[in-house]
C-alpha atoms as a PDB file:
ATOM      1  CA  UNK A   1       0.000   0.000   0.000  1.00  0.00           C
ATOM      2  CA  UNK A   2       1.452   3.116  -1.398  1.00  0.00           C
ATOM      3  CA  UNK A   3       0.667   6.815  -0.007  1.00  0.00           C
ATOM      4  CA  UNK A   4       2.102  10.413  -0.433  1.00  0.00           C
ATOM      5  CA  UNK A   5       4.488  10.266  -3.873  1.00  0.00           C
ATOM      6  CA  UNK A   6       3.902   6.398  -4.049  1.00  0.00           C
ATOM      7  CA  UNK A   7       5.892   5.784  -0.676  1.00  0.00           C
ATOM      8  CA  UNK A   8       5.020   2.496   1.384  1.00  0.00           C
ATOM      9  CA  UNK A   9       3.403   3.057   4.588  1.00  0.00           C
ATOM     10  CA  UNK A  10       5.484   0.841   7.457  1.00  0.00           C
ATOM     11  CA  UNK A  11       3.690  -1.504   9.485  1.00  0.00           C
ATOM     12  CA  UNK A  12       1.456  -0.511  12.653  1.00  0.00           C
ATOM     13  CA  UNK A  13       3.692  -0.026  15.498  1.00  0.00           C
ATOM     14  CA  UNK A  14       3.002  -1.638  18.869  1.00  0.00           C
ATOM     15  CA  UNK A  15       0.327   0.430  20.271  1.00  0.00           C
ATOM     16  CA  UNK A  16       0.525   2.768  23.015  1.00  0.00           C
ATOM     17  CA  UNK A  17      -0.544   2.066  26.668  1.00  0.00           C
ATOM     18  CA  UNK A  18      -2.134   5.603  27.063  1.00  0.00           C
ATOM     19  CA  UNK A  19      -4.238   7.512  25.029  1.00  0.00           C
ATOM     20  CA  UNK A  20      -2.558  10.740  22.578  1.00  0.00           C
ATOM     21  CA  UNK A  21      -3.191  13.580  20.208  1.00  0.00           C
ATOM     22  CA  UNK A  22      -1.075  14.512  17.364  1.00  0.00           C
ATOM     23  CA  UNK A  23      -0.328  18.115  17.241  1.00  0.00           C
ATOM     24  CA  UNK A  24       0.270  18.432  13.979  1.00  0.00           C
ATOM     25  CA  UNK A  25      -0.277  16.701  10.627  1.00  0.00           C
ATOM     26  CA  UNK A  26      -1.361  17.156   7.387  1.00  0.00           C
ATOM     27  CA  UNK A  27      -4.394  14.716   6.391  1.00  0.00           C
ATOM     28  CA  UNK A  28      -4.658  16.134   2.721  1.00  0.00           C
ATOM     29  CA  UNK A  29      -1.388  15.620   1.977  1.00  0.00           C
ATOM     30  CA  UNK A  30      -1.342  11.938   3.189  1.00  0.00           C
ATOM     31  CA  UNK A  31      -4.127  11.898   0.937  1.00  0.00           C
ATOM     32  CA  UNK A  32      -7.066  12.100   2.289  1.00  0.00           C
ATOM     33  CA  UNK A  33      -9.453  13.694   0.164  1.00  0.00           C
ATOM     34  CA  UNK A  34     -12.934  12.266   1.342  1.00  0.00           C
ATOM     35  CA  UNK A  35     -14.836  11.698   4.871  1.00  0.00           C
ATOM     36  CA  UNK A  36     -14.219   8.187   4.292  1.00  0.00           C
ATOM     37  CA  UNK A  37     -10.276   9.088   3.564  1.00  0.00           C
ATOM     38  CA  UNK A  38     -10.464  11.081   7.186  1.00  0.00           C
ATOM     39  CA  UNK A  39     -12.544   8.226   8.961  1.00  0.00           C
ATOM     40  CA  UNK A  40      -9.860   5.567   7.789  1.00  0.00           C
ATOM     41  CA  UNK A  41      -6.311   7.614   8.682  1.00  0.00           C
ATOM     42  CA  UNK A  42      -8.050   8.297  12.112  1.00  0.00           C
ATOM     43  CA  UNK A  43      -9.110   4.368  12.884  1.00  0.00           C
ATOM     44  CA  UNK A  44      -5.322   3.116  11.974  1.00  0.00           C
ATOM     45  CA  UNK A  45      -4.482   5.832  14.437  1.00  0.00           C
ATOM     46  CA  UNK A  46      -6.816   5.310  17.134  1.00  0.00           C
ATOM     47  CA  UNK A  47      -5.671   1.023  17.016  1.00  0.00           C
ATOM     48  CA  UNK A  48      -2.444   2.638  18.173  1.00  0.00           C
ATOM     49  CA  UNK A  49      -3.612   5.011  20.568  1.00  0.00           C
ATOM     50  CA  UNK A  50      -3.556   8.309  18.732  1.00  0.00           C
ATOM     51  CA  UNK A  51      -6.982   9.385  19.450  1.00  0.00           C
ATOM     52  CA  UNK A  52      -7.068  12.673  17.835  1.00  0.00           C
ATOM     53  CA  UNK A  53      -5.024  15.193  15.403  1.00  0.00           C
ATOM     54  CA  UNK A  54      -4.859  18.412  14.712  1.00  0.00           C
ATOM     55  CA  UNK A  55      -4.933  18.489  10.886  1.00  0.00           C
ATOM     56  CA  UNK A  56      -3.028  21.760   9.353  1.00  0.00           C
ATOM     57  CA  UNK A  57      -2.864  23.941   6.727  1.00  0.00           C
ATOM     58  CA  UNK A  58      -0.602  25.739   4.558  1.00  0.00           C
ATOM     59  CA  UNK A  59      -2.260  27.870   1.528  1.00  0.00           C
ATOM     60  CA  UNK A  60      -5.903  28.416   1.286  1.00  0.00           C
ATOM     61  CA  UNK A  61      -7.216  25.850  -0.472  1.00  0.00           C
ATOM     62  CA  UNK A  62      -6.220  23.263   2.323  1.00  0.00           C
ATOM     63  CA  UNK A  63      -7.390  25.458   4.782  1.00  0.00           C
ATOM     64  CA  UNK A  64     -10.910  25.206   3.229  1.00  0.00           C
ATOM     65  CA  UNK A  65     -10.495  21.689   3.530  1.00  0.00           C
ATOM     66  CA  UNK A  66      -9.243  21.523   6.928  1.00  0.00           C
ATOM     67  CA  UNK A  67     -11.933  23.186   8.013  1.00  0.00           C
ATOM     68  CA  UNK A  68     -14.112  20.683   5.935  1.00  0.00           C
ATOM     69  CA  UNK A  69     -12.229  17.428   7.574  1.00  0.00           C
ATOM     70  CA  UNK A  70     -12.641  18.484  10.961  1.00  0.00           C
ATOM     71  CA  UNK A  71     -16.648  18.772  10.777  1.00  0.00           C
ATOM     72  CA  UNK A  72     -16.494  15.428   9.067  1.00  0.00           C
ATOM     73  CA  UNK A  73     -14.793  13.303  12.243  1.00  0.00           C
ATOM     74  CA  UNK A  74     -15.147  13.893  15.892  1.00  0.00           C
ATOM     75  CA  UNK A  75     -11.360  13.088  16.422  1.00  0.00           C
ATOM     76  CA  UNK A  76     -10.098  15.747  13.897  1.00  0.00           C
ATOM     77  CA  UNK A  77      -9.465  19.700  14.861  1.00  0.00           C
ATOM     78  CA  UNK A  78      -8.337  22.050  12.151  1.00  0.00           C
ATOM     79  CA  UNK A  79      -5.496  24.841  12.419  1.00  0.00           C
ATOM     80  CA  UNK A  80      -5.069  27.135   9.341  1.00  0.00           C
ATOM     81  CA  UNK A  81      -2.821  29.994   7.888  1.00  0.00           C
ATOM     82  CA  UNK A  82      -0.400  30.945   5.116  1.00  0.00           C
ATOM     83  CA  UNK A  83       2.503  29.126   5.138  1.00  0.00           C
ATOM     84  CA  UNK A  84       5.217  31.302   5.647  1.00  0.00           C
ATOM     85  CA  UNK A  85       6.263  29.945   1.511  1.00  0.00           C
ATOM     86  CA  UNK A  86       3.086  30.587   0.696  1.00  0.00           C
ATOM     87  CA  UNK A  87       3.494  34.487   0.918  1.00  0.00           C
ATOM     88  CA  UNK A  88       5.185  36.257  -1.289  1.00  0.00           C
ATOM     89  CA  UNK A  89       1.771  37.474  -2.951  1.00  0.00           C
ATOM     90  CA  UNK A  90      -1.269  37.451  -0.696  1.00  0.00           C
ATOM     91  CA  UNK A  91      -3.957  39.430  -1.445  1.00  0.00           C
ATOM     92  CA  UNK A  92      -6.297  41.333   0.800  1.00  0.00           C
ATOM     93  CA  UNK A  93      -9.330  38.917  -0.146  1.00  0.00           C
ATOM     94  CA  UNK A  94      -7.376  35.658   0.853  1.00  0.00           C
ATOM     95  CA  UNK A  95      -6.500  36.750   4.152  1.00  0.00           C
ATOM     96  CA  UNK A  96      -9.855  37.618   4.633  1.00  0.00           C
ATOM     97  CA  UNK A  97     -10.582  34.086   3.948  1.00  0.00           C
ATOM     98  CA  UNK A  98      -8.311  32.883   6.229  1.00  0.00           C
ATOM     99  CA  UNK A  99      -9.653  35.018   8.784  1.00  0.00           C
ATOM    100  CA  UNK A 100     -13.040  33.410   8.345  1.00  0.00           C
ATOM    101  CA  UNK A 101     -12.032  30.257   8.312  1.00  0.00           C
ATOM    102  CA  UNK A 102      -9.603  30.753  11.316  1.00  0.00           C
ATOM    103  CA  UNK A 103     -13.138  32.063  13.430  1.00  0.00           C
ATOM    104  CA  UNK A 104     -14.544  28.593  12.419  1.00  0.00           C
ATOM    105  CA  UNK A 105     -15.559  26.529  15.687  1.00  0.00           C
ATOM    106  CA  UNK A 106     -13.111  23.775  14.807  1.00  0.00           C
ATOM    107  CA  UNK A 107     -10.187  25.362  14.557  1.00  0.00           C
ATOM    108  CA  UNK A 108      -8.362  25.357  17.436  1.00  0.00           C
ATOM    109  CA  UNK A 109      -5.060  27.155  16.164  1.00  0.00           C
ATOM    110  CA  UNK A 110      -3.772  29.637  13.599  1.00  0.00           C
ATOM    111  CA  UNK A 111      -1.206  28.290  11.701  1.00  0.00           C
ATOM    112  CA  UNK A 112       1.032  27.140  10.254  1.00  0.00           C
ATOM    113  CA  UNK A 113       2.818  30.979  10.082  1.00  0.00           C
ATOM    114  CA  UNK A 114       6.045  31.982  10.807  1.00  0.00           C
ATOM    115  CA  UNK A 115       9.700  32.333   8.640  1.00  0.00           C
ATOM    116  CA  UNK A 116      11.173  30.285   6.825  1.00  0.00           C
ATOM    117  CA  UNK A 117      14.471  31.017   5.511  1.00  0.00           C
ATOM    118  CA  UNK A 118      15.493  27.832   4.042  1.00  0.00           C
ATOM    119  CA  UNK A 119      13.321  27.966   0.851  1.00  0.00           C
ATOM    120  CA  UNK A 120      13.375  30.870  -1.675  1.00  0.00           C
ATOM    121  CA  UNK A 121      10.017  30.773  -2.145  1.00  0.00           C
ATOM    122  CA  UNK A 122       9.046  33.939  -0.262  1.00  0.00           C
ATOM    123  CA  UNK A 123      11.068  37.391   0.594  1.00  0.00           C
ATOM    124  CA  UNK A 124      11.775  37.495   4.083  1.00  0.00           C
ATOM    125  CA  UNK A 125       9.795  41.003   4.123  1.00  0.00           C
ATOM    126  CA  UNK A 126       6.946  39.674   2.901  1.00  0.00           C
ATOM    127  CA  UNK A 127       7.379  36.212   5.450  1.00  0.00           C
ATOM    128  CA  UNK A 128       7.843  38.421   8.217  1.00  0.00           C
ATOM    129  CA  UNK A 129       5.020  40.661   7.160  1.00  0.00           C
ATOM    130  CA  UNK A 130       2.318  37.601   7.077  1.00  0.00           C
ATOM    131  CA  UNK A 131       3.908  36.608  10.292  1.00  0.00           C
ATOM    132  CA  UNK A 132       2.867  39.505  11.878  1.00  0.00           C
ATOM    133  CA  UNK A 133      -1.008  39.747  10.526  1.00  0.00           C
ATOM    134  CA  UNK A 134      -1.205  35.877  11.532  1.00  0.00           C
ATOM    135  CA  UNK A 135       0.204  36.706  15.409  1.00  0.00           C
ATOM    136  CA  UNK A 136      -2.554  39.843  15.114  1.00  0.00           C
ATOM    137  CA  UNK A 137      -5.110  37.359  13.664  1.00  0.00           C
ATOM    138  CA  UNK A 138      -4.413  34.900  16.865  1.00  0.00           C
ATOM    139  CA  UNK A 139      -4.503  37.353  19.462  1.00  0.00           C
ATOM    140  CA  UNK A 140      -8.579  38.924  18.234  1.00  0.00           C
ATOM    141  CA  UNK A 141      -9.771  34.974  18.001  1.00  0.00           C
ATOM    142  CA  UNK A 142      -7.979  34.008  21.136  1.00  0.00           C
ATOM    143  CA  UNK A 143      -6.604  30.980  19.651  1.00  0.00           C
ATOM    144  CA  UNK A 144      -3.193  29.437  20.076  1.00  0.00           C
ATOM    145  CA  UNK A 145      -0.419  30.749  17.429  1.00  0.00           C
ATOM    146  CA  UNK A 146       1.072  27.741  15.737  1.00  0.00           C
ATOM    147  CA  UNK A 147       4.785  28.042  13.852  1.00  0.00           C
ATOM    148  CA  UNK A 148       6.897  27.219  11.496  1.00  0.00           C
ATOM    149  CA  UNK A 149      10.175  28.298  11.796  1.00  0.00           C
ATOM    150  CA  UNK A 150      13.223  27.169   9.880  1.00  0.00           C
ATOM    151  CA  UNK A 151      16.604  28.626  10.465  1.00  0.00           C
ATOM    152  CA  UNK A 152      14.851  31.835  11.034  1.00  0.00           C
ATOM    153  CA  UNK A 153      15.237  31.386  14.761  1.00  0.00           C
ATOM    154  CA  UNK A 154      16.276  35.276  16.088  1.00  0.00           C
ATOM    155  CA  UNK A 155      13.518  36.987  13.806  1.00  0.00           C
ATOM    156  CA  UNK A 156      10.986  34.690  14.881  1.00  0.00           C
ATOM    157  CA  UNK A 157      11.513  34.979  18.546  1.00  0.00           C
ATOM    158  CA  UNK A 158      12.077  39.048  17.733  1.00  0.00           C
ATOM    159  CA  UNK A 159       8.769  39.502  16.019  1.00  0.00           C
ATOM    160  CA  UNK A 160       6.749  37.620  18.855  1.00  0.00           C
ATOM    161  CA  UNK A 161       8.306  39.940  21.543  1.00  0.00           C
ATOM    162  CA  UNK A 162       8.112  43.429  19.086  1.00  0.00           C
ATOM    163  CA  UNK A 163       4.114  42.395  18.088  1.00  0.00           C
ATOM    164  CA  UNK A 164       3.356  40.924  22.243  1.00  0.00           C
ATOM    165  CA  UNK A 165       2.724  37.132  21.903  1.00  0.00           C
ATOM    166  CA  UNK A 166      -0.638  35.394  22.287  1.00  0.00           C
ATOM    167  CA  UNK A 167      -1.585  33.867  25.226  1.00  0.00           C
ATOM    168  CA  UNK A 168      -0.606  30.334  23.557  1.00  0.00           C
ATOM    169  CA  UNK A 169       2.246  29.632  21.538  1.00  0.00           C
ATOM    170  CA  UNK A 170       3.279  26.686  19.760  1.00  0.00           C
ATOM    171  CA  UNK A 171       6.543  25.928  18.094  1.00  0.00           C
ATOM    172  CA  UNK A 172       5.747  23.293  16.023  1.00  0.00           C
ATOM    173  CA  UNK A 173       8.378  20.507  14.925  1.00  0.00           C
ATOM    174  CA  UNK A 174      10.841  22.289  16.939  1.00  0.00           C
ATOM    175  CA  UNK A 175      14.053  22.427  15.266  1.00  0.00           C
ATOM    176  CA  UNK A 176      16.235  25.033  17.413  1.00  0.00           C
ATOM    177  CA  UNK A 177      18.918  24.173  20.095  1.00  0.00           C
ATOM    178  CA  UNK A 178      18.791  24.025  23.980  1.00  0.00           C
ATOM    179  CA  UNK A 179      19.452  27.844  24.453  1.00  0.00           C
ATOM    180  CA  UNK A 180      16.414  28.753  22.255  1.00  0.00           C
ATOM    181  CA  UNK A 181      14.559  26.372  24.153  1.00  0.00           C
ATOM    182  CA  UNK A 182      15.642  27.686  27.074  1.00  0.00           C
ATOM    183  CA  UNK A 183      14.212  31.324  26.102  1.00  0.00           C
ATOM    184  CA  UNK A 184      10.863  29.570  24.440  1.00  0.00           C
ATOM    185  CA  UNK A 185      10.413  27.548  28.079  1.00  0.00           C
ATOM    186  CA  UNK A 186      11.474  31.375  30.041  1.00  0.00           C
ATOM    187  CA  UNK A 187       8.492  32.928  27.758  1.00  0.00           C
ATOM    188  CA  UNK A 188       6.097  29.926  28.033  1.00  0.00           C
ATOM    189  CA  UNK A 189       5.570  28.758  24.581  1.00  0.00           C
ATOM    190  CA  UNK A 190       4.824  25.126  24.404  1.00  0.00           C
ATOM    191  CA  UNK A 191       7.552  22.764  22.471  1.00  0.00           C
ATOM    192  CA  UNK A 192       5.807  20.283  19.781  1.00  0.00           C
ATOM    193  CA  UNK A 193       8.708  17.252  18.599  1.00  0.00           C
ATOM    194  CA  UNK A 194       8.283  15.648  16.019  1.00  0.00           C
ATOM    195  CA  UNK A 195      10.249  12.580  14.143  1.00  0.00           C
ATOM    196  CA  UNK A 196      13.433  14.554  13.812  1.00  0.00           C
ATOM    197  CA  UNK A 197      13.858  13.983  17.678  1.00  0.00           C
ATOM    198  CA  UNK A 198      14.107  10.393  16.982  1.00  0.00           C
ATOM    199  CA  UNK A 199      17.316  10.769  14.724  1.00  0.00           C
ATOM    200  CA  UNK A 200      20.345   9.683  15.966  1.00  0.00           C
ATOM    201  CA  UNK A 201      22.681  12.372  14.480  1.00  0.00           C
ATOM    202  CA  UNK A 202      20.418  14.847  15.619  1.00  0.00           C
ATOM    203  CA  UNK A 203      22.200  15.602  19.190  1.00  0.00           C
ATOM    204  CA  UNK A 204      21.562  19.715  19.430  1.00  0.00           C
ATOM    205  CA  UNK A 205      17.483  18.791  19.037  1.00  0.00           C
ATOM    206  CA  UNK A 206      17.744  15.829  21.255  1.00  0.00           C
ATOM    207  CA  UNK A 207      19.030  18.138  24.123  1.00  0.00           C
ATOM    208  CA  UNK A 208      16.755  20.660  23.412  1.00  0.00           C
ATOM    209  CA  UNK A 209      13.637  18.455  23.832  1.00  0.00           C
ATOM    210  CA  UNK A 210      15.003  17.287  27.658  1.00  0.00           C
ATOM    211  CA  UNK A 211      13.982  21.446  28.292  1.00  0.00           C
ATOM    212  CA  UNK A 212      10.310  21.959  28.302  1.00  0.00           C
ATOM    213  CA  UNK A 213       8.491  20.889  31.545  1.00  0.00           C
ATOM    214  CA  UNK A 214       6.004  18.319  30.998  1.00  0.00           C
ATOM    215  CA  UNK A 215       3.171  20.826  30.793  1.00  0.00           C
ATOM    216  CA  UNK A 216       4.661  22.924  27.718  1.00  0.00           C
ATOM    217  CA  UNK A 217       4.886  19.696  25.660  1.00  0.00           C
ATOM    218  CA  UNK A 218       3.654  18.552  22.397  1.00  0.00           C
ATOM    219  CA  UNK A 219       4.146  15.697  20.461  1.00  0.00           C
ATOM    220  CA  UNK A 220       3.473  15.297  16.509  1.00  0.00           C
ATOM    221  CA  UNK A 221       3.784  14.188  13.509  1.00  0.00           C
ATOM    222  CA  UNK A 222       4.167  16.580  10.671  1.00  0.00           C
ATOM    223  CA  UNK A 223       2.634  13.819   8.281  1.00  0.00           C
ATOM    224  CA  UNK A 224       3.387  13.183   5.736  1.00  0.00           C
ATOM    225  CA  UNK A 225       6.545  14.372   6.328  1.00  0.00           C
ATOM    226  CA  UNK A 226       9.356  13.339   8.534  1.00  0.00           C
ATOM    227  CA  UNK A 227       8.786   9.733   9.377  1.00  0.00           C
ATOM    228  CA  UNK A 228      10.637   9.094  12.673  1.00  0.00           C
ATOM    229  CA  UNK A 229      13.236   6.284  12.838  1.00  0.00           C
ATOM    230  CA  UNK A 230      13.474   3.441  12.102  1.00  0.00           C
ATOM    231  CA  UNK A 231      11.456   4.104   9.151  1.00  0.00           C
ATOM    232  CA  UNK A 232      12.718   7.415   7.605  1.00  0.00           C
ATOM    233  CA  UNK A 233      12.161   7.912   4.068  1.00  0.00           C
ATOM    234  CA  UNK A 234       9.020   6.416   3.933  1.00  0.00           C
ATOM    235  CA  UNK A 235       5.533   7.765   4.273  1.00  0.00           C
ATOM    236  CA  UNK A 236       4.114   8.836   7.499  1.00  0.00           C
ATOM    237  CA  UNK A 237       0.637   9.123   9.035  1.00  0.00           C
ATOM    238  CA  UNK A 238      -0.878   9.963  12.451  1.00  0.00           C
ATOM    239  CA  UNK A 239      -0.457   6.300  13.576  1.00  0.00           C
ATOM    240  CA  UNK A 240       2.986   6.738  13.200  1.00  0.00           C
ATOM    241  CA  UNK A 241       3.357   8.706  16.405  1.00  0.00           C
ATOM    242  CA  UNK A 242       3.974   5.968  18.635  1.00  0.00           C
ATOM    243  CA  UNK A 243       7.415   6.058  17.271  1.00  0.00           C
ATOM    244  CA  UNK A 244       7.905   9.536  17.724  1.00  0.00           C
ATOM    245  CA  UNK A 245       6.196   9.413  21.592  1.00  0.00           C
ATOM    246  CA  UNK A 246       8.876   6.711  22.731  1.00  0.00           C
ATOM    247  CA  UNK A 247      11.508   8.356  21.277  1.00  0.00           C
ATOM    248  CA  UNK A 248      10.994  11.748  22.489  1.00  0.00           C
ATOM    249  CA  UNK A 249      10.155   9.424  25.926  1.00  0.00           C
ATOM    250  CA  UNK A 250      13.694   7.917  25.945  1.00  0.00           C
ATOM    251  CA  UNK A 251      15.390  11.271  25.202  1.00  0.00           C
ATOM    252  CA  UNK A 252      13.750  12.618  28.437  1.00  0.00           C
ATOM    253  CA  UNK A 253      14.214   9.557  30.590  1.00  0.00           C
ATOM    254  CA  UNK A 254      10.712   8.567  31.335  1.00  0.00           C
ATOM    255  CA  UNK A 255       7.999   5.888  30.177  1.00  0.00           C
ATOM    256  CA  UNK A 256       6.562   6.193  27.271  1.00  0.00           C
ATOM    257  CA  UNK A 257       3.015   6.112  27.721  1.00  0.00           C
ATOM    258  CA  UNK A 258       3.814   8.731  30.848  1.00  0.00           C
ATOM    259  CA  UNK A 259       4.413  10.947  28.061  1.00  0.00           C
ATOM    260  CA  UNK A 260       1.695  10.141  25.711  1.00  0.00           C
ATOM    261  CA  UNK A 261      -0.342  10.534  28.437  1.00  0.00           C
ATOM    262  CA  UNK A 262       1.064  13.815  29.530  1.00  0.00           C
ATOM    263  CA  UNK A 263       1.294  15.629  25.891  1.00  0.00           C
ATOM    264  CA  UNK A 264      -2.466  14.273  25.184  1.00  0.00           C
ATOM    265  CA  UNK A 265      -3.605  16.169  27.969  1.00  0.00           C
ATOM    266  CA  UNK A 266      -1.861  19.265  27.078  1.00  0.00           C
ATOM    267  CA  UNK A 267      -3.030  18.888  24.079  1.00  0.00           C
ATOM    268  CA  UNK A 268      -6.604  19.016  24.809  1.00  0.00           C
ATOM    269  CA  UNK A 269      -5.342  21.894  27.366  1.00  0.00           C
ATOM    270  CA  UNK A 270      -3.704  24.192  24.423  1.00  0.00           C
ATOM    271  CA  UNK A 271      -5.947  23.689  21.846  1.00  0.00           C
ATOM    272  CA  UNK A 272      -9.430  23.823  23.679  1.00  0.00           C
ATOM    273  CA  UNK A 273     -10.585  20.638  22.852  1.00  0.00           C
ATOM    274  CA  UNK A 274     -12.887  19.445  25.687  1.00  0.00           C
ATOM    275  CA  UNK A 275     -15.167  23.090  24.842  1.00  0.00           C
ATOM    276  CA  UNK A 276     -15.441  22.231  21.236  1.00  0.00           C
ATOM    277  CA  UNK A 277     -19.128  22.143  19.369  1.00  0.00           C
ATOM    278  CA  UNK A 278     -19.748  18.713  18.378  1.00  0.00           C
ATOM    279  CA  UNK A 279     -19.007  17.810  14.541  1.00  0.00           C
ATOM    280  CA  UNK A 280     -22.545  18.633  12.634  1.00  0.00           C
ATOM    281  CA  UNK A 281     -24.475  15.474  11.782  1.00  0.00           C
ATOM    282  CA  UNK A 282     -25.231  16.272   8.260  1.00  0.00           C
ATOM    283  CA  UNK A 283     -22.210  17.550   5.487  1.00  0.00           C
ATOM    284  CA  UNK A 284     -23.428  18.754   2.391  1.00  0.00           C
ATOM    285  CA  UNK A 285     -23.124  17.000  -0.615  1.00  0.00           C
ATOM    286  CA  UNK A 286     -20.986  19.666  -2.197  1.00  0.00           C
ATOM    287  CA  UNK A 287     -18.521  19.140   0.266  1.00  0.00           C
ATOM    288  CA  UNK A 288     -18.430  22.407   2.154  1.00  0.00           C
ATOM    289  CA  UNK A 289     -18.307  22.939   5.884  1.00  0.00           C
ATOM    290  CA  UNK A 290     -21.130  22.790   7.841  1.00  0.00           C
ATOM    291  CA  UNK A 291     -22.879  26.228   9.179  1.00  0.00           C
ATOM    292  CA  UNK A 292     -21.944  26.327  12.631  1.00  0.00           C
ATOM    293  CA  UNK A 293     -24.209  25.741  15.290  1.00  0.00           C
END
């Protein structure tokens, strides 16, 4: 069975002993285009104990669907945004779309925004411009802030503190080194780790993730992208966290489903997800969200 660019999918791994959430992921790009698509990603997850995930977008058109996916299945919450290479042209009219979408019931985060320096997809004015609507956006919802950052560490961290952070912010698949997570922990952003923490030549992220406390943890995914070891290069899904959970688990020095336990529950904490509306009964057959309630 072949997903994302034809790559295998590797075997179920064991399941967990206590119940988690995946941060972050991207269902559409694992390809998931239906309800049915959702329902089926979620049930190989839940057989491992991933009982939720927090499916993201990056441009607009997956942000409609994200929004779509997550009033199709109880166990899905949406986060959307611009990608930080996603804006070297937006238009006033998209981010107004994004704005509507980010007011939706279901989503539970804006984001994914931030910088991103290793592509040259976007000028850095015009990354760092988005950046700063985005952290506006977050702050008149009252939603968590989730980011991408890639070796744009210093302006990231200088932006937040120039525009005041939200109340909530997540780093998601946290790539810096234990001094900036040392500053994120000092400010009180929340750490998410994703496969990368299970790679054994990465020693600067490894010591980073032994930083946050247990209650400014996250653990994730990033599906369909960075499959944790020992099954790198090949495709990656929600039920892959387990992987991802023990790893991050070892790297601390505690049991595994301690910390599955832990990051589910601050999960649910950060992203709201014991107050959300119930997913409406009834989805259109055009395929749009749901009016909510």
């Amino acid at each position: 069975m072949t997903q994302h660019g034809r790559r295998e999918r590797p075997d179920q791994p064991e399941p967990l002993g206590a119940p988690t959430v995946d941060a972050h992921t991207h269902l559409d790009a694992c390809g998931c285009e239906t309800a049915e698509d959702v329902a089926a990603a979620m049930d190989r997850a839940a057989a491992v104990g991933v009982t939720r995930a927090v499916t993201v977008a990056d441009d607009l058109a997956a942000a409609r669907w994200a929004v779509r996916a997550a009033h199709w299945d109880e166990r899905v919450v949406a986060a959307v945004a611009l990608h930080p290479t996603r804006t070297a042209a937006v238009t006033d009219e998209e981010f107004a779309e994004i704005e509507r979408l980010a007011a939706d019931p279901r989503v539970v985060a804006v984001g994914e925004t931030g910088l991103d320096y290793y592509w040259d997809y976007s000028p850095p004015a015009a990354q760092q411009a988005s950046f700063r609507r985005h952290i506006d956006l977050a702050k008149r919802l009252g939603k968590p802030l989730m980011i991408h950052d890639r070796d744009a560490h210093d302006d990231v961290l200088r932006i937040l503190r120039e525009e005041g952070a939200p109340e909530t912010v997540v780093f998601h698949c946290f790539s810096g080194d234990a001094v900036m997570a040392r500053e994120c922990a000092d400010a009180g952003y929340v750490l998410s780790f994703a496969g990368p923490v299970t790679f054994r030549n990465a020693a600067a992220l490894r010591e980073a993730a032994t930083i946050p406390d247990d209650d400014h943890l996250l653990v994730e995914t990033d599906a369909p992208f960075l499959t944790p070891h020992p099954h790198r290069g090949r495709a990656n899904e929600p039920y892959c966290l387990p992987w991802t959970v023990r790893g991050l688990a070892e790297v601390r020095g505690v049991q595994a489903d301690a910390l599955a336990a832990s990051t589910g529950r601050n999960a649910e904490r950060v992203f709201g997800i014991a107050d959300l509306p119930p997913v409406a009964t009834v989805t259109s057959p055009d395929g749009r969200a749901p009016r909510s309630a």
